[in-house]
C-alpha atoms as a PDB file:
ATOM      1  CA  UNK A   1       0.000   0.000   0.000  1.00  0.00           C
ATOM      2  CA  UNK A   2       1.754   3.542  -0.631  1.00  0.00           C
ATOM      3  CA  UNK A   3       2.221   5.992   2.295  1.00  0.00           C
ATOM      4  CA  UNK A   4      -0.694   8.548   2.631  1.00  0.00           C
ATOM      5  CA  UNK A   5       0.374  12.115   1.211  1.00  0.00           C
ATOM      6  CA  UNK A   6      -0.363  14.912   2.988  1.00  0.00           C
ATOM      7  CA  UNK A   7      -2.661  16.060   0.465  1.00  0.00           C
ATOM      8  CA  UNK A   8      -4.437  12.654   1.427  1.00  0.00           C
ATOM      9  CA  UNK A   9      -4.660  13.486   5.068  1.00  0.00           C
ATOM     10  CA  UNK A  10      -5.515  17.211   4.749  1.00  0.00           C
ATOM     11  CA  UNK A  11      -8.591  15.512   2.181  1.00  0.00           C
ATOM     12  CA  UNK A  12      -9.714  12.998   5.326  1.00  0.00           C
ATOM     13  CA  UNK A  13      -9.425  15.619   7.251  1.00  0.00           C
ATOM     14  CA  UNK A  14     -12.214  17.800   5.582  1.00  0.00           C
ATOM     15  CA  UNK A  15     -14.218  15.035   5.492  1.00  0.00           C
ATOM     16  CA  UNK A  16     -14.554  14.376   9.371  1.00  0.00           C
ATOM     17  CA  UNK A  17     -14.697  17.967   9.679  1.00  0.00           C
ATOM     18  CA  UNK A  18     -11.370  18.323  11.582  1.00  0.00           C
ATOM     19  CA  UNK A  19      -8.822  21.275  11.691  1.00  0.00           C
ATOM     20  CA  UNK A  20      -5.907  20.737  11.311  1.00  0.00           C
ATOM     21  CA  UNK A  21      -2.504  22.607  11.576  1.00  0.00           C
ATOM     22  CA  UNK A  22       0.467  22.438   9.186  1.00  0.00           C
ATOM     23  CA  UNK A  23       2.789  20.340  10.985  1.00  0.00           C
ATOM     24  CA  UNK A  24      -0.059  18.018  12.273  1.00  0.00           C
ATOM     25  CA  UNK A  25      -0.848  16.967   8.304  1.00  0.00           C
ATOM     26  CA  UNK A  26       2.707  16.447   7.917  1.00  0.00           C
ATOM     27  CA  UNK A  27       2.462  14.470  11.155  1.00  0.00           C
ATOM     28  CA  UNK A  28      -0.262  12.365  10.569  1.00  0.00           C
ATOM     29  CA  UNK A  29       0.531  11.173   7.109  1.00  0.00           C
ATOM     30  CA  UNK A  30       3.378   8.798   8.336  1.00  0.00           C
ATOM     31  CA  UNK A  31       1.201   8.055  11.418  1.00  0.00           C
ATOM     32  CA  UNK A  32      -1.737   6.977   9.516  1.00  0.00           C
ATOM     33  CA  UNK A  33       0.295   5.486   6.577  1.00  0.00           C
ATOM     34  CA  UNK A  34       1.848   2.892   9.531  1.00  0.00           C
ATOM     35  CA  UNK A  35      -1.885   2.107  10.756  1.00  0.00           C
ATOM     36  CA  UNK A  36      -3.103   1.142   7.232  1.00  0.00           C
ATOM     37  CA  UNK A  37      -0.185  -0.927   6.818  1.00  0.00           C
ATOM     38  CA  UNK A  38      -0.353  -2.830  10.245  1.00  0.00           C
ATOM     39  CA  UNK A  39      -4.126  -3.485   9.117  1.00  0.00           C
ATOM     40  CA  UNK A  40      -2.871  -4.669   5.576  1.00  0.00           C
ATOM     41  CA  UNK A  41      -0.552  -6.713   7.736  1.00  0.00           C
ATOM     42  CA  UNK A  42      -3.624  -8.594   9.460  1.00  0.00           C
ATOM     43  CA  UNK A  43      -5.356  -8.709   6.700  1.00  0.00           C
ATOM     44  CA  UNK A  44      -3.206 -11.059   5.510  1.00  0.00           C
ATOM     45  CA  UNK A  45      -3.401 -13.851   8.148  1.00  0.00           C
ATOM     46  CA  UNK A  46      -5.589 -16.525   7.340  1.00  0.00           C
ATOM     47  CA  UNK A  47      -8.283 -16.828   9.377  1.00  0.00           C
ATOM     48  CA  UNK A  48      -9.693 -20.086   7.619  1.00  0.00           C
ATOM     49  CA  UNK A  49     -11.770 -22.041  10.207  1.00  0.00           C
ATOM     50  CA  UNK A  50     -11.715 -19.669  13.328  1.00  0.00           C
ATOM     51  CA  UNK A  51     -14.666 -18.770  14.309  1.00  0.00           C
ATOM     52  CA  UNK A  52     -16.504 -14.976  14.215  1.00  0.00           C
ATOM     53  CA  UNK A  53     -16.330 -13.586  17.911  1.00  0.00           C
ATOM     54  CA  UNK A  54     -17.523 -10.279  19.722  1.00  0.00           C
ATOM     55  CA  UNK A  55     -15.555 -10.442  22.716  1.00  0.00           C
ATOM     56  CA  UNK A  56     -11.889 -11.284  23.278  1.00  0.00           C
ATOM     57  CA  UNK A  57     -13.208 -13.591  25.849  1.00  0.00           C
ATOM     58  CA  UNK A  58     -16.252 -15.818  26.070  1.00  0.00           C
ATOM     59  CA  UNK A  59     -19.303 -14.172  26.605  1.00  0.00           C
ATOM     60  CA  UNK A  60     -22.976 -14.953  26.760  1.00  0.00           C
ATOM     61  CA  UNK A  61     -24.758 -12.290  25.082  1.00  0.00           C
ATOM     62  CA  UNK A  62     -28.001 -11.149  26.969  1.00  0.00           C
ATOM     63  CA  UNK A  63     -30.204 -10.683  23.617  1.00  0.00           C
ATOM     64  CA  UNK A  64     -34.153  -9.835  24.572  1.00  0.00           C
ATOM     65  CA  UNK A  65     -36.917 -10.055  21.823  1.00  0.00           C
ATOM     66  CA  UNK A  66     -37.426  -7.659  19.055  1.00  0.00           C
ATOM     67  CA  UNK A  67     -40.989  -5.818  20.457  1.00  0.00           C
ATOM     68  CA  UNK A  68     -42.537  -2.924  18.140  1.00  0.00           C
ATOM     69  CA  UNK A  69     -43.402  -0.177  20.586  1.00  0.00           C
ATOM     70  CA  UNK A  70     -44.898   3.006  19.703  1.00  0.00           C
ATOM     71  CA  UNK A  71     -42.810   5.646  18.372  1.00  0.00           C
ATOM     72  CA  UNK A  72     -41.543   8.929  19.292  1.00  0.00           C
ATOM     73  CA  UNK A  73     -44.106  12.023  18.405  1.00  0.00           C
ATOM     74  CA  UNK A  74     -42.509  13.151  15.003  1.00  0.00           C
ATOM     75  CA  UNK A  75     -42.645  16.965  16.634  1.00  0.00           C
ATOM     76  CA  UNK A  76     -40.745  15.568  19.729  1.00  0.00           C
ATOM     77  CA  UNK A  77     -38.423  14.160  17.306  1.00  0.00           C
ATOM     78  CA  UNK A  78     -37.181  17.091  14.873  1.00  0.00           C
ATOM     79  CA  UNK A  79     -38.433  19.433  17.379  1.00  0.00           C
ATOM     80  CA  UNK A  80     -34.905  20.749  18.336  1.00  0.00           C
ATOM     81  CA  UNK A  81     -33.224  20.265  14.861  1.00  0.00           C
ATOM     82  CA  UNK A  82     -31.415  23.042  14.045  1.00  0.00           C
ATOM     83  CA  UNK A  83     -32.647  22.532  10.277  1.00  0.00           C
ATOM     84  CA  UNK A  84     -35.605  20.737   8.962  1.00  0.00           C
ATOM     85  CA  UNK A  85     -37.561  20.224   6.403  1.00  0.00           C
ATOM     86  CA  UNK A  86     -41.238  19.535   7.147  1.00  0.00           C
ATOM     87  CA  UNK A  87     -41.239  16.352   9.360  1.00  0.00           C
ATOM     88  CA  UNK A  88     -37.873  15.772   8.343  1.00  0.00           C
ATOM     89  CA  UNK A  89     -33.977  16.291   9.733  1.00  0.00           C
ATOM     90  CA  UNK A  90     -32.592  18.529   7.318  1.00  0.00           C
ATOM     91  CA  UNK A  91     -28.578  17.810   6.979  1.00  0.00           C
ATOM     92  CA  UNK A  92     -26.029  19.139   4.626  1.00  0.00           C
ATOM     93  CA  UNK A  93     -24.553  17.612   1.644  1.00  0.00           C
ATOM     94  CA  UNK A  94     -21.310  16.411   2.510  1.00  0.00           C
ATOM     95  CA  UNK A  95     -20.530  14.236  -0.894  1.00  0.00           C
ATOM     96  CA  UNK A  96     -22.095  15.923  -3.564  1.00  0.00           C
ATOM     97  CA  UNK A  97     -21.525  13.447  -7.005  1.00  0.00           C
ATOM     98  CA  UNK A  98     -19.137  14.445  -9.017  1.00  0.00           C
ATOM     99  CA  UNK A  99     -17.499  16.859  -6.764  1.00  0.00           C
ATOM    100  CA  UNK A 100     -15.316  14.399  -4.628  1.00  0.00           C
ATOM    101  CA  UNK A 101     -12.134  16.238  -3.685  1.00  0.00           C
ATOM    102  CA  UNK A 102     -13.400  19.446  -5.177  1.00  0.00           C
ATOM    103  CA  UNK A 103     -12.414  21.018  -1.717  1.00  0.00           C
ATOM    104  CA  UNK A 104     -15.567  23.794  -2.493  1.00  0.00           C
ATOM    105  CA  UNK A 105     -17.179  22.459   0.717  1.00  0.00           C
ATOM    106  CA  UNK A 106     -20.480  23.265  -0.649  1.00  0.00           C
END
């Protein structure tokens, strides 16, 4: 896998919303680049016949019954939204097609 540029990291970095300073995307580009390849590293290791697990340890899992209940008032639901549209959470376009990378941020 090749090493994350910085232009890479300042790119993530827009799209979790994050500031970040000069020397950090610098910084974080050989950070992050090591992470991805420890992952590629496990990736590799055959796993063939070991089975799926959600704890390092065994566990019984406490599951209870799905039950429909009734819902939350739609009102009491978007009531404190800061945008909305009708009944409706109103959020912002964050990928926009076509536009991937553009940096425009709208």
């Amino acid at each position: 896998m090749a090493a994350l540029t910085r232009k890479d990291v300042l790119e993530i970095a827009h799209l979790a919303r994050l500031h970040l300073e000069p020397d950090e995307a610098d910084r974080l580009s050989g950070e992050l680049s090591s992470i991805l390849e420890h992952m590629e590293q496990l990736g590799a290791i055959d796993t063939e016949g070991v089975e799926p697990m959600t704890h390092a340890v065994p566990m019984r899992l406490r599951l209870r019954p799905d039950e429909v209940e009734p819902s939350l008032p739609v009102e009491e639901a978007v009531g404190a939204a800061p945008d909305r549209a009708g009944d409706l959470f109103q959020v912002p376009h964050i990928i926009r097609s076509g536009t991937a990378g553009s940096g425009s941020g709208s």
